[in-house]
Protein backbone atom coordinates (compact mmCIF):
# COMPACT_ATOMS: atom_id res chain seq x y z
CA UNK A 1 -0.08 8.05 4.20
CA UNK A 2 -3.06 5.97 4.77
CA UNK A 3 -4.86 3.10 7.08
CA UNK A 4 -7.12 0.11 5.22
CA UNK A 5 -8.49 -3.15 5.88
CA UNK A 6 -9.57 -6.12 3.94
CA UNK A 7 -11.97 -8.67 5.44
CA UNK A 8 -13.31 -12.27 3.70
CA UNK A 9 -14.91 -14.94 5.84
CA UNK A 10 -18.27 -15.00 7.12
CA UNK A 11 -21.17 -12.55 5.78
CA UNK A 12 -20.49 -10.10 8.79
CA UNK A 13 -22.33 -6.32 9.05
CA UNK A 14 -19.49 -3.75 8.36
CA UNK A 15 -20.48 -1.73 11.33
CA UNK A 16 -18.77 -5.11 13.12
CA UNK A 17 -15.20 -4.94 11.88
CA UNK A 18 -15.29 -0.52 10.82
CA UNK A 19 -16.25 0.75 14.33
CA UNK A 20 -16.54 -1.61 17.01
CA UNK A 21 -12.42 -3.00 17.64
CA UNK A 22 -10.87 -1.58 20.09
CA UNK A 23 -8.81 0.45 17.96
CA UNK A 24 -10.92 0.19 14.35
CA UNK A 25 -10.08 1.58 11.50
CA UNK A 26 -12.51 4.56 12.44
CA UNK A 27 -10.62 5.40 15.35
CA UNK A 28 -7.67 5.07 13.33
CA UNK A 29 -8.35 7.54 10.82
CA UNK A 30 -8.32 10.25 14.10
CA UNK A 31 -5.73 8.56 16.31
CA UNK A 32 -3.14 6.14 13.98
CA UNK A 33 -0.73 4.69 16.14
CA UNK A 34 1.61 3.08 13.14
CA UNK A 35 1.04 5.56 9.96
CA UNK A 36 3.22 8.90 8.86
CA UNK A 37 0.20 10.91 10.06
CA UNK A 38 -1.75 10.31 13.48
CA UNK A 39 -4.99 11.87 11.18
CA UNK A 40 -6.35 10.07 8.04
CA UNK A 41 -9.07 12.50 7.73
CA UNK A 42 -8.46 13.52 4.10
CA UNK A 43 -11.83 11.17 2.40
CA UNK A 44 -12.35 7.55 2.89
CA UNK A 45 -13.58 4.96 0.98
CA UNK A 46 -15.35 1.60 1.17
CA UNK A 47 -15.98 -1.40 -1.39
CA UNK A 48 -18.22 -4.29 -1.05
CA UNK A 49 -19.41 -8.00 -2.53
CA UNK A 50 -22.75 -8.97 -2.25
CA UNK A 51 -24.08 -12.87 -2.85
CA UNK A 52 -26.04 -12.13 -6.12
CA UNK A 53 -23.35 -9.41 -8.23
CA UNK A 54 -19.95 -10.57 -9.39
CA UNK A 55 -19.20 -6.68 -9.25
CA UNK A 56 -18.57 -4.84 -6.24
CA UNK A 57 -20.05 -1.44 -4.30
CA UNK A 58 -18.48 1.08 -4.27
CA UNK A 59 -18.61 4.34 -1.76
CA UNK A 60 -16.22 7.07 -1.08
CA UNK A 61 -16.18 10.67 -0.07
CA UNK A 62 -13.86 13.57 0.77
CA UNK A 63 -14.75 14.08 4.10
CA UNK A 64 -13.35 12.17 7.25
CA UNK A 65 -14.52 9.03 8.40
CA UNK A 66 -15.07 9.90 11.74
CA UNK A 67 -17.97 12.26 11.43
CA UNK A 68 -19.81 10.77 7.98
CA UNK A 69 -23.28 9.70 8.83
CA UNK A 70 -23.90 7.80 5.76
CA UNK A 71 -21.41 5.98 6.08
CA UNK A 72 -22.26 4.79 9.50
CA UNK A 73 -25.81 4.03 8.21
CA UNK A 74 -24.80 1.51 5.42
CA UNK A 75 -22.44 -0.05 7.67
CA UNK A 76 -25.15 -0.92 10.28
CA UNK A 77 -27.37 -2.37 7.31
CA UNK A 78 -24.52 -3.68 5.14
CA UNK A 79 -23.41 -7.09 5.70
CA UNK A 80 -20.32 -9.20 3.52
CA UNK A 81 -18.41 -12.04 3.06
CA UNK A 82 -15.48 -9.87 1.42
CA UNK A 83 -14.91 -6.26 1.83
CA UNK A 84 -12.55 -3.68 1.69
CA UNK A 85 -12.01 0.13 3.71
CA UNK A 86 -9.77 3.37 2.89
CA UNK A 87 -9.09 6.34 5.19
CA UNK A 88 -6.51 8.37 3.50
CA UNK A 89 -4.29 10.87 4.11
CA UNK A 90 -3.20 12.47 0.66
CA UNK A 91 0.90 12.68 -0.05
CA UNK A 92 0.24 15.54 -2.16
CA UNK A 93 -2.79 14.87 -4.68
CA UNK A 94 -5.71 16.52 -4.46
CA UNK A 95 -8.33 15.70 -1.79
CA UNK A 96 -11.66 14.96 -4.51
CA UNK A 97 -13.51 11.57 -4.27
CA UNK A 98 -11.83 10.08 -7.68
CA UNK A 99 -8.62 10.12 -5.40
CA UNK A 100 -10.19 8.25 -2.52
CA UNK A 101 -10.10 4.72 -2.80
CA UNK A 102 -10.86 1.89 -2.96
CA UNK A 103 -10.67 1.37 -7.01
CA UNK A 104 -12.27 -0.45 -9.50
CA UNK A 105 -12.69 -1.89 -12.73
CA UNK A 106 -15.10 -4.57 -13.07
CA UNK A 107 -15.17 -7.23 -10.42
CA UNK A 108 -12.01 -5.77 -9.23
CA UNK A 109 -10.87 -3.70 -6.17
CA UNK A 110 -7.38 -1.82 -5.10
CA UNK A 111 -6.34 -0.33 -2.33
CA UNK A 112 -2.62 1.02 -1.29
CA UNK A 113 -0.63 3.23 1.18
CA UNK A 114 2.26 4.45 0.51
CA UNK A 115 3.72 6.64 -2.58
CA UNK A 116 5.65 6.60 -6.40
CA UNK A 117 8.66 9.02 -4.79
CA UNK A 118 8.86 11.56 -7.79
CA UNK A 119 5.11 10.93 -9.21
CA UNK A 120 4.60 13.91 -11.37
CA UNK A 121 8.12 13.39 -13.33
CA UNK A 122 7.25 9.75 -13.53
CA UNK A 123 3.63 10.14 -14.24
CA UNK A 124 3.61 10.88 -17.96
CA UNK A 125 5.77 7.50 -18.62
CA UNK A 126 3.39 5.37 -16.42
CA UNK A 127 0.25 6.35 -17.81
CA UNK A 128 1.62 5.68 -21.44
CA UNK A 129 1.73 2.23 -20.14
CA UNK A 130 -1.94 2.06 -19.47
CA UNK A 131 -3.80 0.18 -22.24
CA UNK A 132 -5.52 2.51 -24.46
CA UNK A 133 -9.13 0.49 -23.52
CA UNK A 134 -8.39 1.32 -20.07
CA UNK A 135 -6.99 4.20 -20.40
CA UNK A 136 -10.65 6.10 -20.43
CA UNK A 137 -11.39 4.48 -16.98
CA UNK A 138 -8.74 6.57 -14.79
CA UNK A 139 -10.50 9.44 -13.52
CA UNK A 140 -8.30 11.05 -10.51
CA UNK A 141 -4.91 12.13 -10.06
CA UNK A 142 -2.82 9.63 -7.72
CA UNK A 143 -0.09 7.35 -8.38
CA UNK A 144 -2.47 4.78 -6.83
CA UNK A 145 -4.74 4.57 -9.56
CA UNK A 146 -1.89 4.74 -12.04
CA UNK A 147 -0.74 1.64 -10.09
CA UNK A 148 -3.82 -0.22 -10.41
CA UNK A 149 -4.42 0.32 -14.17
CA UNK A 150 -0.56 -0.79 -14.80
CA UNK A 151 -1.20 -3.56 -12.87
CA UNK A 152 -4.55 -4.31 -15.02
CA UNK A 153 -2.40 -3.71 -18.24
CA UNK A 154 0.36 -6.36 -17.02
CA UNK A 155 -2.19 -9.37 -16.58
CA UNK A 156 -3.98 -8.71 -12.94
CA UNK A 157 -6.67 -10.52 -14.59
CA UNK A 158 -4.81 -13.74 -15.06
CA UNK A 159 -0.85 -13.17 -12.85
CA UNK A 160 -1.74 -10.78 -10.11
CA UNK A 161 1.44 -11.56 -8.07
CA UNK A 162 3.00 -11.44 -11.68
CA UNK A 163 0.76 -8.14 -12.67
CA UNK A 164 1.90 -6.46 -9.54
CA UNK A 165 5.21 -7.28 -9.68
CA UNK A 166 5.97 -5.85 -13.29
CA UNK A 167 4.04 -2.91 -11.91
CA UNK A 168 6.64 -2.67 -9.41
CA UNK A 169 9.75 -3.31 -11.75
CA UNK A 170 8.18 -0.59 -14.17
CA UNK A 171 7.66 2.02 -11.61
CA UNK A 172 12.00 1.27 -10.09
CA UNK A 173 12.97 1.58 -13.81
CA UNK A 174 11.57 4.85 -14.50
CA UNK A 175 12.54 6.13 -11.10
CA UNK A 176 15.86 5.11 -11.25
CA UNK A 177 15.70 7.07 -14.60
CA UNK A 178 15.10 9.63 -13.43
CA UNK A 179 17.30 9.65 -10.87
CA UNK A 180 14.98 8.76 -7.64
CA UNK A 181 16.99 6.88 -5.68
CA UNK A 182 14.08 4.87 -3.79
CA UNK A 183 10.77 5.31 -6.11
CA UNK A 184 8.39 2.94 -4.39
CA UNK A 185 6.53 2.44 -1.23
CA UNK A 186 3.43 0.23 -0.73
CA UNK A 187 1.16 -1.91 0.83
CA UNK A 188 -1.84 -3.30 -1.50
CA UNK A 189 -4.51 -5.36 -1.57
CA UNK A 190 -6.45 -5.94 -4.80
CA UNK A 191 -8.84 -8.87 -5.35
CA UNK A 192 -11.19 -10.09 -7.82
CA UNK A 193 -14.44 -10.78 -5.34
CA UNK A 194 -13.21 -14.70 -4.34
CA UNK A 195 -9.46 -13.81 -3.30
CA UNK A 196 -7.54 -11.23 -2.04
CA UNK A 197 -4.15 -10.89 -2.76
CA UNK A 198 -1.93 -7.88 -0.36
CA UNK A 199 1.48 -7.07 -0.92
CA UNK A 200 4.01 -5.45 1.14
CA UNK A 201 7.05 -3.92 -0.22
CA UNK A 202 9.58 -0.59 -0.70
CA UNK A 203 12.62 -0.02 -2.80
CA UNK A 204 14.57 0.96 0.62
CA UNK A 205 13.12 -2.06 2.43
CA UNK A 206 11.13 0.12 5.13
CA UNK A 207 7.55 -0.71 4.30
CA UNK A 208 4.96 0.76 5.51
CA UNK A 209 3.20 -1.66 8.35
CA UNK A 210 0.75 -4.53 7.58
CA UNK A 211 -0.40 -7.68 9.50
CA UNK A 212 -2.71 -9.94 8.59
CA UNK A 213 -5.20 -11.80 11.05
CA UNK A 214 -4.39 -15.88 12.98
CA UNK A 215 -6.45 -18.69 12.42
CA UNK A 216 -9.80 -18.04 13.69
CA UNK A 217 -9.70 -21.23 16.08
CA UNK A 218 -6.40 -20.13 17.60
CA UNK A 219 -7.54 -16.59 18.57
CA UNK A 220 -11.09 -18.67 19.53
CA UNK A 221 -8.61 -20.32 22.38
CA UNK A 222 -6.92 -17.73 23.41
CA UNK A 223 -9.77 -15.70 23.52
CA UNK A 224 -13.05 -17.35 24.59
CA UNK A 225 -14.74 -14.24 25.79
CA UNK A 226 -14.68 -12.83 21.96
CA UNK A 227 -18.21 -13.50 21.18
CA UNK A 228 -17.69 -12.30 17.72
CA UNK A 229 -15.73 -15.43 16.69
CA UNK A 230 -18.50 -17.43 17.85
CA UNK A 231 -19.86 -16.78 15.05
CA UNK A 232 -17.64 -16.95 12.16
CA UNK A 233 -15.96 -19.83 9.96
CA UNK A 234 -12.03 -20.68 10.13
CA UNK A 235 -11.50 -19.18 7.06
CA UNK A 236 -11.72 -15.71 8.39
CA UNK A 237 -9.33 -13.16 8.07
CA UNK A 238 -8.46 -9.47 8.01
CA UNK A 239 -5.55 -7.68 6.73
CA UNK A 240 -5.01 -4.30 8.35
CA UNK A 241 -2.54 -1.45 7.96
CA UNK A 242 -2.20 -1.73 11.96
CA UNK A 243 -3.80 -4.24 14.38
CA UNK A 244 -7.18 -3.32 15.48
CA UNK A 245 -6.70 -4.18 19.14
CA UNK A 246 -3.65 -4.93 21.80
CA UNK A 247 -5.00 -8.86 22.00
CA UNK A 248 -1.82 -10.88 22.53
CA UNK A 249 -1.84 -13.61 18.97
CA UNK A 250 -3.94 -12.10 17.11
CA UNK A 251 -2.17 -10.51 14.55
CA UNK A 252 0.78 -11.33 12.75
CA UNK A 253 3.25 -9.07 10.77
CA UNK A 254 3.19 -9.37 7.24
CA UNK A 255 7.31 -9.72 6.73
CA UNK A 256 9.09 -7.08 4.40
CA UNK A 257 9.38 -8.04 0.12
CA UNK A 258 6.25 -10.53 0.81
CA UNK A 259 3.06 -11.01 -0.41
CA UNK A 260 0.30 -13.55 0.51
CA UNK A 261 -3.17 -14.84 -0.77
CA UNK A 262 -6.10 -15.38 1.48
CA UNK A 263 -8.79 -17.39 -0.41
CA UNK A 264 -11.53 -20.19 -0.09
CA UNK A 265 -9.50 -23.27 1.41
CA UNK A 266 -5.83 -23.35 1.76
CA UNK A 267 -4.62 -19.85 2.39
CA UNK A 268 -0.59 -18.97 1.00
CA UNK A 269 0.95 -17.09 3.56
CA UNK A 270 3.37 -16.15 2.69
CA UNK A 271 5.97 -15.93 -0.52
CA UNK A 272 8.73 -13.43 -1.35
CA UNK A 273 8.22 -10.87 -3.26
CA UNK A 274 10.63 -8.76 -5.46
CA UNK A 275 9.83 -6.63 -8.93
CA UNK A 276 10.10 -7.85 -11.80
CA UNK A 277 12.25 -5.87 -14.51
CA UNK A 278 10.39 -4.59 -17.54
């Protein structure tokens, strides 16, 4: 499977949240302590907002995380108020940069671990689905890009919890069609620049992990020698495929069938979620 993050909250360099926690998602893509794999060496991804675009950056490349020089040189000159980061380990597609993620399509991003059980029997069905003006966009292989551009077709612009949900309920009906017992596992995050919605959910209710990050001014108290919080507003948060340190209330557990939304103001953490039949 895979490890990601997503951050929003203060303009922060990426070099701060990629490589410096204890356990960040660099040294998780040698040494995962929660994933199917210990290794997510197989490409990596990351995608970024700046102040003055509406669209987001976009890097990604085959090799491992780890060792990528470029990528540690933009993220000691990059710095963002919303970003999101990819190591992957493939379930099976091929290991080319249009299958590392994150994805996008205008001002949006996607990210997911996990896997359609019985993706290549299911694939023909789910890419019908795709509308035919964003049907030219798709340019890899995996069932998470499939994903995304079902989700896009379904309304992400206007109902992502909706969006994601039919995505969901399409990919159990097809399954189940074809006889796969359990199609679905995932953890996503998509947003559109100002929120970020992240979803965690399987048809056999074993997700893959997620937590998400405590109020800033609660880990501030519990944690006064963190000089990195000095420095940040209440609203920030991370989401992370596994916590990115052993600091006692820091991170939370995102609960199985839920989803939440972290944006400007009052975050919603957290609702049920559950497919929706299509």
């Amino acid at each position: 499977m895979c490890r990601w993050l997503a951050y929003s909250g203060t303009p922060v360099l990426l070099d701060d949240v990629l490589y410096r926690p204890q356990h960040s998602l660099i040294d998780q893509s040698l040494h995962a302590r929660m994933g199917v794999e210990t290794t997510n060496g197989d490409g990596f991804g990351i995608g970024w907002y700046a102040w003055h675009l509406r669209t987001p950056a976009v890097i990604r490349d085959t090799g491992p995380a780890w060792s990528n020089r470029n990528l540690r040189e933009i993220a000691d000159h990059v710095r963002s108020s919303l970003f999101f980061a990819h190591v992957r380990a493939s379930t099976g597609t091929t290991v080319q940069q249009t299958n590392c993620h994150p994805f996008r399509h205008g001002r949006w991003l996607w990210m997911h671990n996990g896997a359609i059980s019985g993706f290549h029997d299911l694939r023909r069905d789910l890419m019908l689905t795709v509308d035919p003006a964003l049907f030219p966009a798709l340019e890899g292989t995996t069932d998470s890009e499939v994903m995304f551009h079902v989700a896009l077709t379904f309304g992400l612009d206007g109902d992502p919890p909706g969006a994601v949900a039919r995505m969901a309920g399409l990919v159990e009906r097809l399954g189940h069609e074809q006889g796969v017992p359990q199609p679905l596992q995932m953890t996503v995050a998509v947003t559109d620049g100002e929120r970020i919605w992240f979803f965690r959910y399987s048809s056999g209710r074993d997700s893959r992990s997620l937590y998400y990050s405590s109020r800033v001014d609660d880990v501030r108290a519990l944690h006064p020698d963190l000089a990195f919080l000095r420095h940040v507003s209440e609203e920030t948060r991370l989401v992370v495929s596994e916590p990115l340190g052993d600091l006692p209330g820091v991170w939370n557990a995102v609960p199985e069938s839920s989803y939440g939304v972290i944006q400007p103001g009052q975050d919603q953490l957290l609702r049920d979620f559950e497919p929706e039949p299509v």
